[in-house]
Protein backbone atom coordinates (compact mmCIF):
# COMPACT_ATOMS: atom_id res chain seq x y z
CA UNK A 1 61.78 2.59 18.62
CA UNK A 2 62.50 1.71 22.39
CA UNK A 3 65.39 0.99 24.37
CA UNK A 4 65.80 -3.07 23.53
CA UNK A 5 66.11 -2.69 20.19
CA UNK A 6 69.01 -4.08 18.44
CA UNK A 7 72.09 -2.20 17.25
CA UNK A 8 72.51 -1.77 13.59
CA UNK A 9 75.46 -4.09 12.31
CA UNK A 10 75.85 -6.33 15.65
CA UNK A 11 74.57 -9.85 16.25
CA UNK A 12 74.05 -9.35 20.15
CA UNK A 13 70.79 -7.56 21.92
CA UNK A 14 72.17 -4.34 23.82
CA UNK A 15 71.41 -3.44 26.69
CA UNK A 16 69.27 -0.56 28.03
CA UNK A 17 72.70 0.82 29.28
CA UNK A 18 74.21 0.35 25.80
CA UNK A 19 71.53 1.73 23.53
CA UNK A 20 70.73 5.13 25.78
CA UNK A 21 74.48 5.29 25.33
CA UNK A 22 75.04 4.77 22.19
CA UNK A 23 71.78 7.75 21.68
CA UNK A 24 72.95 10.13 23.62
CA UNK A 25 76.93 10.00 22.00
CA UNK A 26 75.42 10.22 18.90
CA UNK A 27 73.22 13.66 19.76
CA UNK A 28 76.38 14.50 21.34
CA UNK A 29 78.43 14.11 18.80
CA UNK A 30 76.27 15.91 16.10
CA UNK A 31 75.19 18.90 18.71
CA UNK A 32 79.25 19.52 19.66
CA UNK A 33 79.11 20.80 16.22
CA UNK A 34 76.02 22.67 15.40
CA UNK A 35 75.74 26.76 16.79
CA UNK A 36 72.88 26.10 17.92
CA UNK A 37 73.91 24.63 21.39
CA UNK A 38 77.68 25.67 21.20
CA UNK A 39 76.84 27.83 24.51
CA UNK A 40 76.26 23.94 26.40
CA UNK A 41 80.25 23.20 25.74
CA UNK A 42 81.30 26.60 25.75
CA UNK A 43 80.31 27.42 29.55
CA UNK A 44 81.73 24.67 31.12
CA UNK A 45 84.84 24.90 29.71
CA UNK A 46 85.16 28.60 30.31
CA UNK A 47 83.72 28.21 33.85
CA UNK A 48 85.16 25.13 35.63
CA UNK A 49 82.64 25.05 38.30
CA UNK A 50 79.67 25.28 35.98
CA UNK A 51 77.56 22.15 34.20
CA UNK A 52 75.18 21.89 31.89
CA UNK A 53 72.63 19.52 31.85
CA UNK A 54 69.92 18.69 28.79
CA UNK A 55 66.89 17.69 31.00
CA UNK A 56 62.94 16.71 30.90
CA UNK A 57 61.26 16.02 27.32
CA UNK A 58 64.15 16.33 25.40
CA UNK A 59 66.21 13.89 27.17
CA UNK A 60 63.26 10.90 26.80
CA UNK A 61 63.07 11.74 23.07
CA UNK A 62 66.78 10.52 22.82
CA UNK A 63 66.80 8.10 24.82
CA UNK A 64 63.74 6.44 22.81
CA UNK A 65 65.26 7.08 19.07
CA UNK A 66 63.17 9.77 18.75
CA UNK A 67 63.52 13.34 17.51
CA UNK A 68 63.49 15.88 20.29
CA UNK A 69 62.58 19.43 20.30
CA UNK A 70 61.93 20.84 22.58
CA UNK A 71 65.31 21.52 24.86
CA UNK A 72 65.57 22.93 28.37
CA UNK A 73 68.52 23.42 30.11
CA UNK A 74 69.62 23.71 33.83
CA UNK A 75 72.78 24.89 34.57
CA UNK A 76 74.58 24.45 38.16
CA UNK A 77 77.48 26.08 39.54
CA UNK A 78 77.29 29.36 38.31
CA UNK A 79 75.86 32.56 40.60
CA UNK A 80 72.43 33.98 38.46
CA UNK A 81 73.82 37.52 37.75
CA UNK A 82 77.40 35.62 35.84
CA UNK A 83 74.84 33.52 34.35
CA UNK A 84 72.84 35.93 32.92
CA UNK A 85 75.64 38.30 31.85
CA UNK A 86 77.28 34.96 30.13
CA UNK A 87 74.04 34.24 28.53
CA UNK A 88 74.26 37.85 27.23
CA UNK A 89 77.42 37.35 25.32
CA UNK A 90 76.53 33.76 24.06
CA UNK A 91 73.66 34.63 22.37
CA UNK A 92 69.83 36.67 23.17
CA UNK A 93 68.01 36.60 25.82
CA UNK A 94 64.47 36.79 24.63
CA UNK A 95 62.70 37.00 27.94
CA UNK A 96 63.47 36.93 31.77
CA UNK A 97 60.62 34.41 33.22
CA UNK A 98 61.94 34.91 37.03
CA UNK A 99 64.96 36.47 37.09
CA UNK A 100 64.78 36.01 41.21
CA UNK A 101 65.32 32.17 40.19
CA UNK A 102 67.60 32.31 37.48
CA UNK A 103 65.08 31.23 34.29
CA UNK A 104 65.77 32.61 30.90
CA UNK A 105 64.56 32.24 27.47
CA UNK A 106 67.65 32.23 25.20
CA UNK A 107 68.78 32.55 21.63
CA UNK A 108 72.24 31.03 21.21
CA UNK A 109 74.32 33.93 18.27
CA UNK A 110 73.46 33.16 14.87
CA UNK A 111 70.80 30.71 15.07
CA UNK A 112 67.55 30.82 13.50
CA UNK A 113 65.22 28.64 16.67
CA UNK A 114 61.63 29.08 16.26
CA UNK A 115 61.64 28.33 20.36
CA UNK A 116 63.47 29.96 22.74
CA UNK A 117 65.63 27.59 25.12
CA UNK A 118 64.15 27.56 28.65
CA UNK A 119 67.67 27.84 30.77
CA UNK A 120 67.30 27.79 34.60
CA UNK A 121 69.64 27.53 37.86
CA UNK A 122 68.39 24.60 39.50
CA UNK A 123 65.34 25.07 41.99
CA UNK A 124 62.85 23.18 44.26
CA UNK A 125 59.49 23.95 44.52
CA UNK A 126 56.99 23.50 47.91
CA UNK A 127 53.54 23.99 47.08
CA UNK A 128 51.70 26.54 50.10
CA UNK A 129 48.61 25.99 48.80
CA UNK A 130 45.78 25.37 46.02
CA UNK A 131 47.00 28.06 43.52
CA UNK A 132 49.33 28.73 41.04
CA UNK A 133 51.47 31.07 42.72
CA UNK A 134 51.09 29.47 46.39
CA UNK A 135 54.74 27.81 46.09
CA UNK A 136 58.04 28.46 47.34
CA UNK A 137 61.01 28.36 45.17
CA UNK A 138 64.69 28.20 46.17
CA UNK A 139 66.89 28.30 43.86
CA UNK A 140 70.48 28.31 44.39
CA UNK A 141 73.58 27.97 41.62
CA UNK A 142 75.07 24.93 44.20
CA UNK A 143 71.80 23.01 44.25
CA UNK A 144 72.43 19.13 42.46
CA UNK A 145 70.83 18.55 39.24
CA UNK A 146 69.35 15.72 41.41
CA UNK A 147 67.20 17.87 43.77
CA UNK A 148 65.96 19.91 41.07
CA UNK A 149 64.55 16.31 39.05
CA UNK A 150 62.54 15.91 42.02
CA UNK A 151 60.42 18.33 41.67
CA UNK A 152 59.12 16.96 38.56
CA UNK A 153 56.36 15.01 37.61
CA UNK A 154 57.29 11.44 36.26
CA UNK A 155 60.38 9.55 35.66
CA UNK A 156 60.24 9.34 32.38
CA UNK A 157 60.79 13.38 32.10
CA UNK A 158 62.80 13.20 35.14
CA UNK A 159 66.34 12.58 33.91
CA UNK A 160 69.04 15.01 32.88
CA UNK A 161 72.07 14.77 30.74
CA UNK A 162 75.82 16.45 31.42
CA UNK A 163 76.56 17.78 27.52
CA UNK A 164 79.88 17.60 28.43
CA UNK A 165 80.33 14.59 29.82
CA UNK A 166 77.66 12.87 28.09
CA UNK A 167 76.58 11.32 31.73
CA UNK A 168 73.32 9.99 31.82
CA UNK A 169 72.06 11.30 35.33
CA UNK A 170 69.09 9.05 36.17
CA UNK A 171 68.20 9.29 39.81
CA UNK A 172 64.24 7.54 39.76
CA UNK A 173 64.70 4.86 37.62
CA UNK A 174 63.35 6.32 34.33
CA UNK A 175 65.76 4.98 32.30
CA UNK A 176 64.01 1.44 32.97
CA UNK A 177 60.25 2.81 33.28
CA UNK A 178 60.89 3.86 29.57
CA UNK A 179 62.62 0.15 28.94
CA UNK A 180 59.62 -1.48 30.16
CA UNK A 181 57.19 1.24 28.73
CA UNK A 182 55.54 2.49 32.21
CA UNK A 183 54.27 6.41 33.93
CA UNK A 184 55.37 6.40 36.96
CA UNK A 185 55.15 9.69 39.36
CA UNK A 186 58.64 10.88 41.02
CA UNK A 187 58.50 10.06 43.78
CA UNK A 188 55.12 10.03 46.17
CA UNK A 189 52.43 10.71 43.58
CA UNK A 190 50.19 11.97 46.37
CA UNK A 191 52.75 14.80 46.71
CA UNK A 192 53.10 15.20 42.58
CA UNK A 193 49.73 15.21 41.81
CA UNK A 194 48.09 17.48 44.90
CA UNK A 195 51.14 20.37 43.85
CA UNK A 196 49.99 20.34 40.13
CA UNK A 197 46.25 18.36 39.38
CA UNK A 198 46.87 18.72 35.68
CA UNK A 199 49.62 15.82 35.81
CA UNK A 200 46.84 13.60 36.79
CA UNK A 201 45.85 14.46 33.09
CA UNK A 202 49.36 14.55 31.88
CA UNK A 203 49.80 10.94 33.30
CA UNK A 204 46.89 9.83 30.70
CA UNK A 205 47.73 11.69 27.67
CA UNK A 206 51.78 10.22 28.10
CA UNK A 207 50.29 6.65 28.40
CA UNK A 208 47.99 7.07 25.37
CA UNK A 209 50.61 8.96 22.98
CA UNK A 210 53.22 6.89 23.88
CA UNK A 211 51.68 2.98 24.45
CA UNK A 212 52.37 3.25 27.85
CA UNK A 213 50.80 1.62 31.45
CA UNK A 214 50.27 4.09 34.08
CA UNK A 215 52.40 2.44 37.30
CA UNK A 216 49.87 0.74 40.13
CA UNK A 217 50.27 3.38 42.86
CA UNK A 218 50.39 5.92 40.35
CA UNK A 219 47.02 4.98 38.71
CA UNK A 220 45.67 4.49 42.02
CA UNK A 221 46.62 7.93 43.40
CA UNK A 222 45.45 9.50 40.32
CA UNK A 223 41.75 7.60 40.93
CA UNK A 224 41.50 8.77 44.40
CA UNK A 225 42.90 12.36 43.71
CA UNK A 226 41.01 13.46 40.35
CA UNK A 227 38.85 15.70 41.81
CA UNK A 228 41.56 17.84 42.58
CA UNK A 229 40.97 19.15 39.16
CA UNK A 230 37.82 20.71 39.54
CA UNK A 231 38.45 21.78 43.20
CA UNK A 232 37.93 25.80 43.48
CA UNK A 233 40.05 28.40 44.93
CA UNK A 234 39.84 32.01 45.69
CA UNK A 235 42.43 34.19 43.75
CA UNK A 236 42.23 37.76 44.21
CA UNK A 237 37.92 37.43 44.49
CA UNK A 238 38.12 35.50 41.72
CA UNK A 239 37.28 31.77 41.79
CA UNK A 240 39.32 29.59 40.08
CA UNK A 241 39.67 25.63 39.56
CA UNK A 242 42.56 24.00 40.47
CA UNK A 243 43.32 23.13 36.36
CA UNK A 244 42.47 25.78 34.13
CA UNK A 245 39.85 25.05 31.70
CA UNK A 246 42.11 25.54 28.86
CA UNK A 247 45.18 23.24 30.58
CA UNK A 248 42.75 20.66 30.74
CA UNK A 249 41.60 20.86 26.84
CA UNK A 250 44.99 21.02 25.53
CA UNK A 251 45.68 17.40 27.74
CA UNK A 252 42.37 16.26 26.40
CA UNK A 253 42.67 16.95 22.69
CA UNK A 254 46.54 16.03 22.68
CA UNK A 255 45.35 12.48 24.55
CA UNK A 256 42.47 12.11 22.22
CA UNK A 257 44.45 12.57 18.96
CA UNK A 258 46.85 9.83 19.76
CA UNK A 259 44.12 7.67 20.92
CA UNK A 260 40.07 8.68 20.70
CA UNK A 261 39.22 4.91 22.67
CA UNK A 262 41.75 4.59 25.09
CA UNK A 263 41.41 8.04 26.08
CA UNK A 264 38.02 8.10 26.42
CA UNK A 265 38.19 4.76 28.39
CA UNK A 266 41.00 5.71 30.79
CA UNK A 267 39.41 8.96 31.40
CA UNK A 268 36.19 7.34 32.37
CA UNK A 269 38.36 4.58 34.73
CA UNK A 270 40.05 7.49 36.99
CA UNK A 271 36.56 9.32 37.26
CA UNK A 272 37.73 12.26 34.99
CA UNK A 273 34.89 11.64 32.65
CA UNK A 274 32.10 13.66 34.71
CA UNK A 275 34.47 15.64 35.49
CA UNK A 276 35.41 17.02 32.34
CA UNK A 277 33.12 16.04 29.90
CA UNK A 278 29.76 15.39 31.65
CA UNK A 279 27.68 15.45 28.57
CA UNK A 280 29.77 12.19 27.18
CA UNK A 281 29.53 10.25 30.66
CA UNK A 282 25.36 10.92 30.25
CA UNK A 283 25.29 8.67 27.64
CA UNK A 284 26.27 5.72 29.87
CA UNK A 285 23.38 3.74 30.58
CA UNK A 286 21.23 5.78 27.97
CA UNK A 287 19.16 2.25 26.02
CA UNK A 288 18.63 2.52 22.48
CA UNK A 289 16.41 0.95 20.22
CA UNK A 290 18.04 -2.66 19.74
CA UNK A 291 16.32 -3.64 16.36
CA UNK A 292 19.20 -0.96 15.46
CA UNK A 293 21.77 -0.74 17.95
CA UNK A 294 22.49 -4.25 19.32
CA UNK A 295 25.71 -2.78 20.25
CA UNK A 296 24.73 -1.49 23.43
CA UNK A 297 24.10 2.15 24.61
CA UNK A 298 24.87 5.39 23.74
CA UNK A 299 27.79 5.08 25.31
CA UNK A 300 29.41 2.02 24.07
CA UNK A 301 28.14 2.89 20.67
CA UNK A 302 30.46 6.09 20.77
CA UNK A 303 33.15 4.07 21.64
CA UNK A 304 32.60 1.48 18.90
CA UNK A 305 32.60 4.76 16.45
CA UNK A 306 35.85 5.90 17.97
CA UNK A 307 37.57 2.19 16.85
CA UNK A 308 35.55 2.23 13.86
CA UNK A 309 37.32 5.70 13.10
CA UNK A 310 40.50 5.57 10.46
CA UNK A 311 44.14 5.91 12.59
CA UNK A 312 44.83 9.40 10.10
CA UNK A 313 41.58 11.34 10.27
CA UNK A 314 41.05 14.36 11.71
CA UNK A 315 41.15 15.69 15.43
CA UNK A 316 37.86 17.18 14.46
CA UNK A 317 35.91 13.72 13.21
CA UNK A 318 37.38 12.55 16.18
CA UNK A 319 35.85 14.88 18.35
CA UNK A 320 32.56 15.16 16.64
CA UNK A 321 32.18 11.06 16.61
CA UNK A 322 32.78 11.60 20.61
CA UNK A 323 30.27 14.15 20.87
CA UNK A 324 27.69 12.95 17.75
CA UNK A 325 25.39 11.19 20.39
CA UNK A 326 25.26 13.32 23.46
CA UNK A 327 22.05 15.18 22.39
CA UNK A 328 20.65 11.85 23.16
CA UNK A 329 19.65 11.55 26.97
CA UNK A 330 17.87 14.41 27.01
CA UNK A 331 15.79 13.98 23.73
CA UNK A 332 14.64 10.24 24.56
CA UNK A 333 11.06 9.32 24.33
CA UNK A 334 9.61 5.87 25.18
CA UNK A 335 7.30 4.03 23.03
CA UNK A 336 3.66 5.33 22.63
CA UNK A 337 3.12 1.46 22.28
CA UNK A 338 4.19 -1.72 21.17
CA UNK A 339 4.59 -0.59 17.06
CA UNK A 340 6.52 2.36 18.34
CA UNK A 341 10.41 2.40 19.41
CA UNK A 342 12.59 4.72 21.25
CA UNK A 343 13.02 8.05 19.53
CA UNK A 344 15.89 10.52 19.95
CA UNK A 345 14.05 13.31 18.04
CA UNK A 346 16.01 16.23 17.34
CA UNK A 347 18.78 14.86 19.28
CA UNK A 348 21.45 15.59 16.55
CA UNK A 349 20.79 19.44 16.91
CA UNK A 350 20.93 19.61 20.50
CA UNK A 351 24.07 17.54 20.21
CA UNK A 352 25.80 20.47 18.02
CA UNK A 353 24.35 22.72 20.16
CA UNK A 354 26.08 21.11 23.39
CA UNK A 355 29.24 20.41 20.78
CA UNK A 356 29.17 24.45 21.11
CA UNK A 357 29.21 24.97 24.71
CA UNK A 358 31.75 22.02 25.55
CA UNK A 359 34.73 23.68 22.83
CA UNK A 360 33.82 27.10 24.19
CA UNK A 361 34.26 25.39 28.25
CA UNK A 362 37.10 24.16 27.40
CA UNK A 363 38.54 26.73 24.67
CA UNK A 364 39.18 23.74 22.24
CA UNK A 365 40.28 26.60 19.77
CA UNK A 366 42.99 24.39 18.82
CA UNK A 367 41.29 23.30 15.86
CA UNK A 368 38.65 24.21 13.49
CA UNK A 369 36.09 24.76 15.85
CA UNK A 370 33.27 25.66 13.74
CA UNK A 371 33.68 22.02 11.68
CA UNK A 372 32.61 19.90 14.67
CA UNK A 373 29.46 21.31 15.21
CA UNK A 374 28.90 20.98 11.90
CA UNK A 375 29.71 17.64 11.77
CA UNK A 376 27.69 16.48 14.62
CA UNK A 377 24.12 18.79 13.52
CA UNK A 378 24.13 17.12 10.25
CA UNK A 379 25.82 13.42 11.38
CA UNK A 380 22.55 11.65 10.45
CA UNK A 381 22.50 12.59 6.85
CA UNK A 382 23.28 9.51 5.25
CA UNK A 383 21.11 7.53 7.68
CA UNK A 384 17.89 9.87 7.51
CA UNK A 385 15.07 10.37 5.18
CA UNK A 386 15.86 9.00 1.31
CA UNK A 387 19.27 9.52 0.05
CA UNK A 388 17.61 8.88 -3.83
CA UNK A 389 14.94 11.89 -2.59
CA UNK A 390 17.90 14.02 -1.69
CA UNK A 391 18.29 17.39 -3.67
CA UNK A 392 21.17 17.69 -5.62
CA UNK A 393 21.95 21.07 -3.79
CA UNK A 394 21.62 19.56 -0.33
CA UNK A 395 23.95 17.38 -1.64
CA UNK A 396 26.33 20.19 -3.01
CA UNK A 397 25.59 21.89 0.62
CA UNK A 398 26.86 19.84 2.99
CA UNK A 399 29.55 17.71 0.89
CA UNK A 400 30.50 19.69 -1.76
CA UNK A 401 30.91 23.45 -1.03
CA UNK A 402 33.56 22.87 1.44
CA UNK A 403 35.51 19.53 0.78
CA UNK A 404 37.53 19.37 3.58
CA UNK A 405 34.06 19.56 6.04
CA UNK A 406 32.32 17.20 3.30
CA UNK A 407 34.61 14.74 2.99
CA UNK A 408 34.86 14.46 7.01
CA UNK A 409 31.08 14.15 7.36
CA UNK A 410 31.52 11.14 5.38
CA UNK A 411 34.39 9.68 7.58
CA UNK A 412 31.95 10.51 10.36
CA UNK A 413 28.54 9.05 9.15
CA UNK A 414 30.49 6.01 7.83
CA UNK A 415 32.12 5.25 11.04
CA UNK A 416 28.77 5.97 12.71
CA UNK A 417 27.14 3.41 10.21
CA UNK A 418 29.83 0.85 11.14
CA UNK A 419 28.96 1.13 15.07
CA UNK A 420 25.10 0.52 14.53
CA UNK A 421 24.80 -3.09 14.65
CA UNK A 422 20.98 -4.02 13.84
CA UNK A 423 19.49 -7.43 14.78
CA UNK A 424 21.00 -8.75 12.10
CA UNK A 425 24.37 -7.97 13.51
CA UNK A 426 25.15 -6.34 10.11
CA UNK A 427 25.68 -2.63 9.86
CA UNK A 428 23.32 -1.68 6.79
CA UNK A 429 25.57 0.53 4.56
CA UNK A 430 22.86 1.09 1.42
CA UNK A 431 22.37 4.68 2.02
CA UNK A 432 25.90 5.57 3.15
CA UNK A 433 27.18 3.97 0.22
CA UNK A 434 24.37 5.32 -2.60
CA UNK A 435 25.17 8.57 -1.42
CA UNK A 436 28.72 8.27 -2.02
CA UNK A 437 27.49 7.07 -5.33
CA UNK A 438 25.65 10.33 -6.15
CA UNK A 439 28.42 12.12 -4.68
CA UNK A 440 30.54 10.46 -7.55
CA UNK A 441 28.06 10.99 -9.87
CA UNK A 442 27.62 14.61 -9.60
CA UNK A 443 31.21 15.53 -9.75
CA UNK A 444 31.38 13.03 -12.89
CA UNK A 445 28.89 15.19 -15.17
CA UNK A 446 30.10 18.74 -13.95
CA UNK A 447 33.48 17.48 -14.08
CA UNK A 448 35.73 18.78 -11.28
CA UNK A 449 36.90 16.84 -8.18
CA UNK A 450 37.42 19.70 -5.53
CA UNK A 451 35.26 22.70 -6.24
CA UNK A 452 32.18 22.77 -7.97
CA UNK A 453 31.93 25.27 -10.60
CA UNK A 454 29.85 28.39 -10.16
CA UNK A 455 26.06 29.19 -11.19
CA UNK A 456 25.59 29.72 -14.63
CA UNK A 457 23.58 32.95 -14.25
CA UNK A 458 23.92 35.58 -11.17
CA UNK A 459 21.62 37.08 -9.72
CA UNK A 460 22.17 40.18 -11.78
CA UNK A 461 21.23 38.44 -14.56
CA UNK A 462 18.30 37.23 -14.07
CA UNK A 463 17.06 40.22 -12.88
CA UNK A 464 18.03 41.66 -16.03
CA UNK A 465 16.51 38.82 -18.50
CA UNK A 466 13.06 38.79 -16.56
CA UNK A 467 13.42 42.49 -16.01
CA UNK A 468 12.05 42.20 -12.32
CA UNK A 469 13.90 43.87 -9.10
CA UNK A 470 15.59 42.51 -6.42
CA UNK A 471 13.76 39.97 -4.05
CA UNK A 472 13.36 36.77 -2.33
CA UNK A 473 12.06 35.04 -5.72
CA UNK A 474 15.90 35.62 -7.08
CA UNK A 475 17.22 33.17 -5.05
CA UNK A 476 14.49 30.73 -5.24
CA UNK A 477 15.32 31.13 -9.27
CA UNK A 478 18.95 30.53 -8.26
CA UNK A 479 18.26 27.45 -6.26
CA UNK A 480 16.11 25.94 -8.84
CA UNK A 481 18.55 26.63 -11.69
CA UNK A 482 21.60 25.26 -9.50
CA UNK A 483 19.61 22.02 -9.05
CA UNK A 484 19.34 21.27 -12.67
CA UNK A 485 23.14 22.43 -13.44
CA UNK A 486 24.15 20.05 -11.31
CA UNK A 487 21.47 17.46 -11.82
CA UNK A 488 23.30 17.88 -15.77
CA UNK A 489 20.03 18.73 -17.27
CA UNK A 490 22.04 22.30 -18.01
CA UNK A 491 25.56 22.93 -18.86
CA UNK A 492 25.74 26.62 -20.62
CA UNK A 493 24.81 29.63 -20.46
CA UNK A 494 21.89 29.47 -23.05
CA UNK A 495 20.67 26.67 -21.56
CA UNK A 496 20.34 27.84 -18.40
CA UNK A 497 18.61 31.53 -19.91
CA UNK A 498 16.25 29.23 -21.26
CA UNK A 499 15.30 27.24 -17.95
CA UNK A 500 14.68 30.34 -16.38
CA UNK A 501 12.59 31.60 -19.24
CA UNK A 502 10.52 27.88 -18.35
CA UNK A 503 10.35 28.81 -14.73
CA UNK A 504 9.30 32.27 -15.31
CA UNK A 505 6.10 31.13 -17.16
CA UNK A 506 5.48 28.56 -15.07
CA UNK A 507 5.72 30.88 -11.86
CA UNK A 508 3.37 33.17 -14.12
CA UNK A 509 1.19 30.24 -14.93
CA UNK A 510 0.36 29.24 -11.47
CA UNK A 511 -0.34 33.03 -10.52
CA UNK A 512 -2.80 33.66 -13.20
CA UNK A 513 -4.61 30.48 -12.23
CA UNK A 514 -4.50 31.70 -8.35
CA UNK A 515 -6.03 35.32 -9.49
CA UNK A 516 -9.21 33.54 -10.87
């Protein structure tokens, strides 16, 4: 929903004016009576110097029809110390981030938030040099709400709005960037991006989630600037990068989950790609065999699998179809001759092994880390060897003891399927789709569609019936009677007593016959 929508019930277009009006009244209107930010009318009318402003996320949430929720506050006009003691009364104050420059975590009185309010004096910021803590704040209760938007990073989250007055205060023009759907940096970007490196990342992840164009001179400064985020600093003996490793994942997964192609794409355009992810920009220029992948390299495959992806699936099958393929420059081989063909072998296990090191670089612990892996190590399953040869408990193994991993692998190798485009120019689907097929079928003749339901004899048991101790042969018994119960050769208990009776002999058989 964005700013040149029409108004419910009216015949004319609005303007920009109009509709961020017509927003923010309405918020107004409904927050004037909720506890929850009763505090925001209360202090300025008990304190006629003071104001207090909504600013940052929040305030481009409303302004685009959508729901905010995250709200910070700065408040001008009142010294810290009456601030904090007001605070005190109003509600909790959960936590004192600087208490030299007036920030505060509050709790308005009887309010359940599952967030603390950040709620600040206003402050500017000058960066002294490459770390974290190299800055100078002032902060002063007198400052304008308008100095303290120019610290920030882009126009869109630069606006603030008086809660009592309901004034939109827009000083950079974000009002209209978010009309006409653009990132643009406050002010110099140079300036923006050089005090903080990860907006450079910021500025991507915004234009993906949101549809947006990064601004010319903003995507320019951001191209000639990137490798601010790798550049390393001395912090106490420590070395540091500019961006923390973990900064940089959370902008990376947050970007990719809106959207995988773009991302990937827009990344690789500002010369973040080697930067961040250097196993992914390896696959550039990596040739594959084109009786099988007409569609280009490694590279350009990965990004056909990232379209080929559904819009809902997972973060992880979104992060394992990025990262399926990057075993492969470093496992090619070249034709022995002219009957052979490029070969990737073992590719797919180096890849999960890689997978491994890349979530643990950038602690992407944000999700279940131990699926992608998984999901890349075993992404050629439906494309390698003979589905029909396949054991029924391989097939119980990787798609049917945990559903939610199983199901994804199939998301995966169907969207990998999709992006290998033979000679033909068809993608062949047979095995992909007979193993769905057997999928089906299995879950047909046990009958169940999430779990799979357990062995019909333990290992106890068997021990006990063949009257033999415990040993590797137990599970090989186990294995061999799990194949046929879900093969549907045996459905009870008896039946199953008897198939082990069959196996015994037969193991006893074949060992007589050895001892001649």
């Amino acid at each position: 929903m964005f700013l040149n929508e029409m108004s419910p019930g009216q015949g004319e277009e609005m303007t920009s004016k109009d509709v961020a009006e017509n927003r923010l009244e309405t918020f107004l209107a409904e927050a004037s009576e909720d506890k929850a930010f009763a505090f925001a009318f209360e202090i300025p009318k008990e304190l006629p110097d003071a104001k207090v402003y909504l600013v940052g996320g929040a305030v481009r949430d409303l302004l685009l029809g959508k729901e905010a929720k995250d709200f910070d506050f700065i408040i001008t006009g009142v010294p810290k110390a009456q601030l904090e003691s007001y605070l005190g009364k109003l509600g909790k104050i959960a936590a004192v981030e600087s208490r030299a420059f007036g920030v505060f975590k509050f709790v308005p009185k009887d309010t359940k938030l599952k967030e603390p309010y950040d709620v600040a004096l206003p402050r500017t910021e000058h960066w002294t040099g490459l770390g974290y803590k190299d800055v100078q704040v002032a902060s002063t209760h007198n400052l304008p709400v308008e100095e303290d938007l120019r610290r920030r990073d882009f126009t869109i989250n630069a606006m603030a709005v008086d809660m009592l007055s309901g004034k939109l205060v827009d000083e950079f023009g974000g009002l209209g960037d978010l009309e006409n759907k653009i990132v643009r940096a406050v002010g110099e970007p140079g300036e923006r991006f050089l005090e903080d490196p990860s907006r450079m990342l910021r500025a991507i992840r915004i234009a993906c989630q949101m549809r947006f164009e990064i601004e010319k001179e903003t995507w320019r400064t951001i191209k000639d600037n990137i490798t601010e985020i790798n550049q390393v600093y001395s912090e106490k003996g420590q070395e540091k990068t500019r961006v923390a490793s973990e900064v940089m994942g959370k902008e990376f997964l947050r970007s990719l989950q809106a959207d995988p192609v773009r991302t990937v794409k827009l990344l690789d355009e500002a010369g973040a790609l080697p930067l961040l992810l250097p196993e992914v920009s390896a696959c550039k220029g990596v040739p594959q065999p084109p009786q099988f992948h007409g569609e280009g390299d490694v590279f350009e495959h990965t990004l056909i699998g990232l379209e080929k992806l559904p819009k809902n699936c997972s973060l992880e099958v979104k992060l394992a179809m990025l990262f399926h393929d990057i075993g492969k420059p470093d496992t090619i081989t070249q034709p022995v001759d002219e009957t052979d063909r490029l070969r990737f072998n073992e590719h797919d296990r180096l890849g999960a092994e890689m997978t491994e090191k890349i979530i643990n670089r950038l602690k992407l612990f944000d999700l279940d880390f131990q699926e992608v892996p998984f999901l890349v190590k075993n992404h050629m399953i439906a494309v390698s060897g003979s589905v029909e040869k396949m054991k029924w408990t391989t097939l119980e193994k990787y798609f049917l003891k945990n559903k939610k991993w199983g199901d994804n692998l199939l998301i995966l190798s169907q969207a990998d399927v999709s992006a290998t485009i033979p000679a033909s120019g068809k993608p062949d689907f047979t095995a992909y789709e007979r193993l769905e097929q057997k999928i089906e079928e299995v879950k047909h003749k046990l009958k169940f569609e999430v779990t799979p339901p357990k062995d019909l004899l333990t290992g106890n048991e068997i021990m006990a019936e063949l009257n033999i101790a415990e040993g590797p042969q137990i599970g090989q018994f186990k294995a061999q009677l799990r194949e046929q119960q879900l093969a549907g050769k045996i459905k009870d208990r008896a039946a199953a007593l008897k198939a082990l009776k069959l196996i015994w002999l037969q193991l006893q058989t074949g060992l007589d016959k050895n001892t001649k």
